[in-house]
C-alpha atoms as a PDB file:
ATOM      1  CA  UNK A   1     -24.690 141.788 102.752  1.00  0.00           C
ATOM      2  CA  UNK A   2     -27.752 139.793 101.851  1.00  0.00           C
ATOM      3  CA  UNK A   3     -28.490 137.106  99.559  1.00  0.00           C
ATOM      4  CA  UNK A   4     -31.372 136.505  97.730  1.00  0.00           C
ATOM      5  CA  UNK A   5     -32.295 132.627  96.988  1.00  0.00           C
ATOM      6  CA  UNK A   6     -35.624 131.349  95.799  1.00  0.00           C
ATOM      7  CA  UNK A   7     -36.124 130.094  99.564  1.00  0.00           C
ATOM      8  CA  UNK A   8     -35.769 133.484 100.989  1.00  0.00           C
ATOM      9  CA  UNK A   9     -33.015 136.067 102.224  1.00  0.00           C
ATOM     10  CA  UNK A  10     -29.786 134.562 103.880  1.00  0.00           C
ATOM     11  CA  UNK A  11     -26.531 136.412 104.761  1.00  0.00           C
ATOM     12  CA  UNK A  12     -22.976 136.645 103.487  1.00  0.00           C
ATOM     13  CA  UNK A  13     -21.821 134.342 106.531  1.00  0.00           C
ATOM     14  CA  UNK A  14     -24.289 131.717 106.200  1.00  0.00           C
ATOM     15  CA  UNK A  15     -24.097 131.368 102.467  1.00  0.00           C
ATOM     16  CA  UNK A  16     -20.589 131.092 102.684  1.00  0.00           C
ATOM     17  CA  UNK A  17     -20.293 128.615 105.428  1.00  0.00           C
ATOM     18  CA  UNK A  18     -23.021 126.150 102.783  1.00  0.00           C
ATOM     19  CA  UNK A  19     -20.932 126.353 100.225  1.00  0.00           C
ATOM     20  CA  UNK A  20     -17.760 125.363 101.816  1.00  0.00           C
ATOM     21  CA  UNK A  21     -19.227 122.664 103.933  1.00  0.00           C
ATOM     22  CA  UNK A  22     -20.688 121.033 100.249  1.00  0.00           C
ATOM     23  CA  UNK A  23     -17.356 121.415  98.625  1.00  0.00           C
ATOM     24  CA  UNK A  24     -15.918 119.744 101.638  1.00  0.00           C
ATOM     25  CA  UNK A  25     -18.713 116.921 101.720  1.00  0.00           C
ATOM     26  CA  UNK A  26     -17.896 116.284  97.928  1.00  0.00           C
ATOM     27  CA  UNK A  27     -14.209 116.621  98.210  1.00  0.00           C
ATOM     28  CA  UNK A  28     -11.936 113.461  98.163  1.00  0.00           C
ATOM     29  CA  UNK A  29      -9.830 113.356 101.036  1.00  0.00           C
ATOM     30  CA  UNK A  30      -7.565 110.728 100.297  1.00  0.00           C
ATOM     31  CA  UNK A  31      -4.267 111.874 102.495  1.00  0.00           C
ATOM     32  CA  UNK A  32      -2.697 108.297 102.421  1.00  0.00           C
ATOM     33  CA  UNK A  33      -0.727 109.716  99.224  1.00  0.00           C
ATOM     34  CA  UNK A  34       0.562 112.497 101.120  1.00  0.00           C
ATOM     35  CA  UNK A  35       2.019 110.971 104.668  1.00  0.00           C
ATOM     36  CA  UNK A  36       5.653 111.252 104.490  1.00  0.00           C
ATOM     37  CA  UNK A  37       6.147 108.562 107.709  1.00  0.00           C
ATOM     38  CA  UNK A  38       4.768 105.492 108.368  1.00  0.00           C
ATOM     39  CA  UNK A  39       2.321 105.097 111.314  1.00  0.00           C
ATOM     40  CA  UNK A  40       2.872 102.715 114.033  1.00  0.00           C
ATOM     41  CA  UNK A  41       1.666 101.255 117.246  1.00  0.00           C
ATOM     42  CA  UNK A  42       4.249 102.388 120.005  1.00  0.00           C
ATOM     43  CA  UNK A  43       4.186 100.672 123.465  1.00  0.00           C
ATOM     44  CA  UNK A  44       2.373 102.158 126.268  1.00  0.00           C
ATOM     45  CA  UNK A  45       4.451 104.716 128.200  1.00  0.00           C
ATOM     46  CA  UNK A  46       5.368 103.431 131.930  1.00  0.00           C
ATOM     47  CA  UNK A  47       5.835 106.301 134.128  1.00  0.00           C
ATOM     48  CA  UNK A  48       9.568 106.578 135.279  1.00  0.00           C
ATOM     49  CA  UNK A  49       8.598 108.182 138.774  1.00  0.00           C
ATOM     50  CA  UNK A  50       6.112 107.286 141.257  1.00  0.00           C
ATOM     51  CA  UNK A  51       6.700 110.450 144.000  1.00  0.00           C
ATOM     52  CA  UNK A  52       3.450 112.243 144.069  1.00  0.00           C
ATOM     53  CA  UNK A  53       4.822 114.394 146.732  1.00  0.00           C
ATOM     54  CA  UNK A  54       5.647 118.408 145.372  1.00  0.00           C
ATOM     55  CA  UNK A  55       6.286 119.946 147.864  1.00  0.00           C
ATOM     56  CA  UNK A  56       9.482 121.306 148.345  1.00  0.00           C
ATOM     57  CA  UNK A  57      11.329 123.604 151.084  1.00  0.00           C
ATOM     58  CA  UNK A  58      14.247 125.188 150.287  1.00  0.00           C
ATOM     59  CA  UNK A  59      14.193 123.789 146.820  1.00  0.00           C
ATOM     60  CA  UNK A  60      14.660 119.898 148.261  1.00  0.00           C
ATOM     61  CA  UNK A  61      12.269 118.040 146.455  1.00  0.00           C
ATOM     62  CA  UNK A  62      11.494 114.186 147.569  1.00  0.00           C
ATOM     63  CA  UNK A  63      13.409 111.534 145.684  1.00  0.00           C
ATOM     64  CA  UNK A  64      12.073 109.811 142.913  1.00  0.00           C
ATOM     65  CA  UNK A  65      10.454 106.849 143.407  1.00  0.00           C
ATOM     66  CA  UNK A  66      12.058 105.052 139.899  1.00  0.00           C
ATOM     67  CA  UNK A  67      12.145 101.373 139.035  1.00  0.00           C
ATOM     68  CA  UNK A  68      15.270  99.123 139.802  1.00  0.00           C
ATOM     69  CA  UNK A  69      14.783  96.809 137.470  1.00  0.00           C
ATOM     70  CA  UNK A  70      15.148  93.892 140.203  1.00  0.00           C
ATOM     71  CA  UNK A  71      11.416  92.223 140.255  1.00  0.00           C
ATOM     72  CA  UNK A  72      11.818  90.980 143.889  1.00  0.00           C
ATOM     73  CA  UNK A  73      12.417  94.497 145.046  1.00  0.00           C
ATOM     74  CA  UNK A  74      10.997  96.581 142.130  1.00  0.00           C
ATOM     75  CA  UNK A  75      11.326 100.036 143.351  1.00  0.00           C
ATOM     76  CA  UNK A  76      14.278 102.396 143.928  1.00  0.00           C
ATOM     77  CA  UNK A  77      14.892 105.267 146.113  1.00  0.00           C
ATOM     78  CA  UNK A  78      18.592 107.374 146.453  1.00  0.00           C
ATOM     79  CA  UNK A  79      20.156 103.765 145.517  1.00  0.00           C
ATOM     80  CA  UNK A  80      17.810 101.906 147.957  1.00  0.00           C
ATOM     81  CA  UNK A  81      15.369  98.901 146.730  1.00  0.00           C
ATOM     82  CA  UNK A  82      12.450  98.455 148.232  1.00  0.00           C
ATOM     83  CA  UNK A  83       9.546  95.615 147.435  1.00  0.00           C
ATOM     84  CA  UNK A  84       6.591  97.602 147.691  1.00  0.00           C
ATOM     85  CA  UNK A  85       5.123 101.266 147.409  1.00  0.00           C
ATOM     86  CA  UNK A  86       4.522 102.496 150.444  1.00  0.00           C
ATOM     87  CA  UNK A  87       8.269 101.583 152.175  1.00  0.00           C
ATOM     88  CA  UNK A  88      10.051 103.418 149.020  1.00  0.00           C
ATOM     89  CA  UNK A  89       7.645 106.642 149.219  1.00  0.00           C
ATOM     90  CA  UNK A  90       8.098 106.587 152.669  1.00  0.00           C
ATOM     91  CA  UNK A  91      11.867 106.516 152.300  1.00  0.00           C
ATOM     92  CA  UNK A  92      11.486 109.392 150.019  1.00  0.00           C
ATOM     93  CA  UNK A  93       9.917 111.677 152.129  1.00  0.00           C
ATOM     94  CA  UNK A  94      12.804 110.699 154.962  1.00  0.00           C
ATOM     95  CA  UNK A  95      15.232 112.112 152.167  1.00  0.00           C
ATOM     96  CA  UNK A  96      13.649 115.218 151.815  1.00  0.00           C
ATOM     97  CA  UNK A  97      12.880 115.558 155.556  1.00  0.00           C
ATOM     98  CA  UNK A  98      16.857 114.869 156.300  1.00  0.00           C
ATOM     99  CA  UNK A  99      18.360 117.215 153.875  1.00  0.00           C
ATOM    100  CA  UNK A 100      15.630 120.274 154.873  1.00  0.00           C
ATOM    101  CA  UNK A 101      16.550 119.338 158.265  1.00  0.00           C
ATOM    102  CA  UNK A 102      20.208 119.838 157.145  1.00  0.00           C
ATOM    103  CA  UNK A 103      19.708 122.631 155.200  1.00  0.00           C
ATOM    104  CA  UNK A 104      17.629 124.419 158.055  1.00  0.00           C
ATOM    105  CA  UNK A 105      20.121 123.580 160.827  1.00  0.00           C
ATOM    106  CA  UNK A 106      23.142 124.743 158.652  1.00  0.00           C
ATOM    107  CA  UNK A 107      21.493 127.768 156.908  1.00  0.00           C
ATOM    108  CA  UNK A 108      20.587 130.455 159.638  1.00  0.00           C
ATOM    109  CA  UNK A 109      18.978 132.434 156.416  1.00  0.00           C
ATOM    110  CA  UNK A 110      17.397 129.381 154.666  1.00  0.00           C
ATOM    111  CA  UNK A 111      13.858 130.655 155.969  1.00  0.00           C
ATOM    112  CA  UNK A 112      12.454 128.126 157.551  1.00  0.00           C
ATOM    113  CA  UNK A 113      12.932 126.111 160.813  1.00  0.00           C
ATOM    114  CA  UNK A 114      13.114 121.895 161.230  1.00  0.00           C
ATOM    115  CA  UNK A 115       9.393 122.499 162.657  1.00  0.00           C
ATOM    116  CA  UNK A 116       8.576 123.097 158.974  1.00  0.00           C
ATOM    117  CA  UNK A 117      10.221 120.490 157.452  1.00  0.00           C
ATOM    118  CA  UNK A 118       9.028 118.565 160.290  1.00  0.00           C
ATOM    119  CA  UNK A 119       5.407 119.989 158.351  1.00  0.00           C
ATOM    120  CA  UNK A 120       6.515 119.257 155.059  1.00  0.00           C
ATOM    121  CA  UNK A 121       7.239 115.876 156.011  1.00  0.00           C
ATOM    122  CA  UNK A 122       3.727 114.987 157.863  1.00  0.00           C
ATOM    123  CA  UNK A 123       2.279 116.373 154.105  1.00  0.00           C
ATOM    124  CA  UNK A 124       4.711 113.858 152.607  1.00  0.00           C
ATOM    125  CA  UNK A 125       3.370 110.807 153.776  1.00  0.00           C
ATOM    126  CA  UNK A 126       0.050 111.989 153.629  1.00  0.00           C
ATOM    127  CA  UNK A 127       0.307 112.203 149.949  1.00  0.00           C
ATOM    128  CA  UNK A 128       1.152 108.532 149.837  1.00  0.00           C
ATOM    129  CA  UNK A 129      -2.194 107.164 150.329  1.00  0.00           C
ATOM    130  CA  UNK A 130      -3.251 109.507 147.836  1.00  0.00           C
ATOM    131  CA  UNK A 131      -1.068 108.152 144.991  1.00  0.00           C
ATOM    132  CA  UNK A 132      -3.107 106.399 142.240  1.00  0.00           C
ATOM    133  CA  UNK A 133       0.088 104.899 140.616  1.00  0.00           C
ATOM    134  CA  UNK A 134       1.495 102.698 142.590  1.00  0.00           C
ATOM    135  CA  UNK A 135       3.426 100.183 140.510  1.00  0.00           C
ATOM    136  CA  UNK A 136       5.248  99.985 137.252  1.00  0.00           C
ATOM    137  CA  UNK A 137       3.894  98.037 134.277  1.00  0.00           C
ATOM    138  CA  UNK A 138       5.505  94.076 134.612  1.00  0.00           C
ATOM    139  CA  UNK A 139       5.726  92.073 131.464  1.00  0.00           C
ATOM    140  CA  UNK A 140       3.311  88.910 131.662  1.00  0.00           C
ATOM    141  CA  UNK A 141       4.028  87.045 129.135  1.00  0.00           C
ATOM    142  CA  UNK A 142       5.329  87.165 125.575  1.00  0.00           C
ATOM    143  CA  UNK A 143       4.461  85.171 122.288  1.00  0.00           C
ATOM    144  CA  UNK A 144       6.738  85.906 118.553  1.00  0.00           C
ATOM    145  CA  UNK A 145       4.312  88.752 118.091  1.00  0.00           C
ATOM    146  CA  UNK A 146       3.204  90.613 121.152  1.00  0.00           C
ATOM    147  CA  UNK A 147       4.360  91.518 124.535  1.00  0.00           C
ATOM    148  CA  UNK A 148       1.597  91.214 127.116  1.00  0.00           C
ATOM    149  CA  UNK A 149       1.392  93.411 129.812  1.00  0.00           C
ATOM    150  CA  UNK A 150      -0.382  93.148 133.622  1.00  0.00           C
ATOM    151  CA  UNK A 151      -1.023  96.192 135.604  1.00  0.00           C
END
């Protein structure tokens, strides 16, 4: 279907797409009136767990890598602290290497063999220097009004 304006022909589609964008441009769009919450600034989200590892034989995934809480020795493996990174992922993939090892020796049908997890675990700490997160967020300093944060 055509329409006929004093500019020339135009279709249904077209002429129907200018109209709604002008009673859109002329509209008041005051929503304020209609929010039923209040909006609010929310702290940034820390991540909870550093593993970057995903691999997973058997089902045995490598431990999280979480935050103890303890700033001298800020990381956490199985119950473990560790002071930096690369000791804590590296404990991780230990885990997972000693219970597929387990699992494998124990488990005539588990479907793999120690020389995988063996695999698994060489992929492991590979994927440690690959991690791009490699610390949790530490508070800086504080005044009566904001928290400031360091990464």
């Amino acid at each position: 279907m055509e329409i006929v304006l004093a500019s020339g022909k135009i279709n249904m589609f077209k002429a129907l797409l200018v109209l709604f964008c002008a009673a859109l441009a002329t509209a008041s769009l005051d929503i304020t009136d209609q929010l039923d919450f209040e909006l609010e600034l929310r702290p940034r989200q820390t991540p909870t767990d550093l593993q970057v590892f995903t691999g997973a034989l058997g089902g045995i995934k490598a431990s999280a890598i979480a935050q103890s809480g303890d700033p001298n020795r800020p990381f956490e493996v199985d119950g473990d602290t560790f002071n930096d990174f690369k000791t804590a992922a590296n404990r991780a993939c230990d885990n997972q290497h000693n219970a597929c090892a387990d699992q494998a020796n124990g488990d005539r049908n588990a479907g793999f063999k120690v020389g995988d997890c063996d695999e698994q675990n060489s992929k492991c700490k590979a994927a440690i220097d690959t991690a791009t997160t490699t610390s949790f967020a530490v508070l800086f300093s504080s005044n009566a009004e904001f928290d400031f944060f360091c990464e």
